[in-house]
Protein backbone atom coordinates (compact mmCIF):
# COMPACT_ATOMS: atom_id res chain seq x y z
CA UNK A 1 33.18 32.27 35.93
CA UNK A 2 31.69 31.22 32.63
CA UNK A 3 33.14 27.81 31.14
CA UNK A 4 30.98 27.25 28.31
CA UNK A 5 32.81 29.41 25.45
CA UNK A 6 36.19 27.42 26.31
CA UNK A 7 34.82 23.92 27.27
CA UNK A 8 32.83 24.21 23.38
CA UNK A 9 36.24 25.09 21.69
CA UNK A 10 37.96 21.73 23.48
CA UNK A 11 35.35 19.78 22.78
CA UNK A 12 35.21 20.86 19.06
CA UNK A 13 38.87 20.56 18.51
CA UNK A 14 38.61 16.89 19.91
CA UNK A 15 36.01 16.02 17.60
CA UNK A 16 38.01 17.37 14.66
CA UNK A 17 41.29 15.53 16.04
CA UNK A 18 39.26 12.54 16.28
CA UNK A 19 38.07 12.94 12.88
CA UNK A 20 41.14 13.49 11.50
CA UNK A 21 42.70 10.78 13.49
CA UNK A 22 39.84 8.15 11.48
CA UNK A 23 41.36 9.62 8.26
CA UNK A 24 45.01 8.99 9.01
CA UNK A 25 44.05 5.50 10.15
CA UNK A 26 42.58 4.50 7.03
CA UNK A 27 45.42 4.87 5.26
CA UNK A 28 48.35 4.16 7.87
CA UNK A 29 48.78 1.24 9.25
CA UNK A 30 51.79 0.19 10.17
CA UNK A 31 54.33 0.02 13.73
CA UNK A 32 54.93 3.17 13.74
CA UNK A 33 51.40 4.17 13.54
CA UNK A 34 49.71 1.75 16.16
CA UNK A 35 52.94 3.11 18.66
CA UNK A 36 51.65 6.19 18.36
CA UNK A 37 48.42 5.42 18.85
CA UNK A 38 49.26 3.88 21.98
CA UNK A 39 51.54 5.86 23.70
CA UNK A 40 50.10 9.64 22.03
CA UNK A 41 46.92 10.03 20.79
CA UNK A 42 44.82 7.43 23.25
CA UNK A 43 46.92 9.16 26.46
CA UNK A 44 45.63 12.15 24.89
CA UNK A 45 42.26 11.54 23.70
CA UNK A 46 41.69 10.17 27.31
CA UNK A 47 43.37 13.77 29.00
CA UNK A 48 41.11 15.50 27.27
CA UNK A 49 37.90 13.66 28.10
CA UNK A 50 38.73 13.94 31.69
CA UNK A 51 39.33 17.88 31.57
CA UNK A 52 36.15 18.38 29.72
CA UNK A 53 34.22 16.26 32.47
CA UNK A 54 36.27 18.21 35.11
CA UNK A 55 35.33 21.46 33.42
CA UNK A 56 31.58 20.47 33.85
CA UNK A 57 32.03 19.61 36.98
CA UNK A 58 33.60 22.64 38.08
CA UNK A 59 30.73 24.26 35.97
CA UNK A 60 28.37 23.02 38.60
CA UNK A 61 30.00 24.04 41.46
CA UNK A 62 30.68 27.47 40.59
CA UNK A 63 26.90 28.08 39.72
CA UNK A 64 26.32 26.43 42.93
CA UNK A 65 28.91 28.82 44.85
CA UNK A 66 27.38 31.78 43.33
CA UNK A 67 23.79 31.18 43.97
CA UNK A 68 24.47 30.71 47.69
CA UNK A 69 26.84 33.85 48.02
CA UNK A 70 23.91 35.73 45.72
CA UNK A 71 20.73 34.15 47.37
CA UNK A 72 22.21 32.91 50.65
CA UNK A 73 21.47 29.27 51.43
């Protein structure tokens, strides 16, 4: 199982949202804003940090499962 085509396209749409968060802060700042900071886009931004190190992880272990089932360990 390859995880490097899908794990690229999170990352990169994180980045952008991230981005694109910065922007949207610049300009709005208000309650609203910082409450949806707080209870969205952090909770979020944190989710998807821990799926991308969860991917890699998994990453490892599945080169690891198929080198012993190839190579026998």
């Amino acid at each position: 199982m390859k995880f490097g085509a899908s794990r690229s396209q999170l990352y990169d749409a994180q980045q952008t949202a991230r981005v694109r968060w910065d922007e949207a802060t610049a300009t709005w700042d208000d309650q609203a804003r910082r409450d949806f900071q707080e209870a969205i886009w952090l909770p979020l931004d944190d989710h998807v940090s821990a799926v991308l190190r969860a991917v890699d992880l998994l990453s490892v272990l599945f080169t690891q499962v198929r080198n012993e089932c190839e190579f026998g360990s």
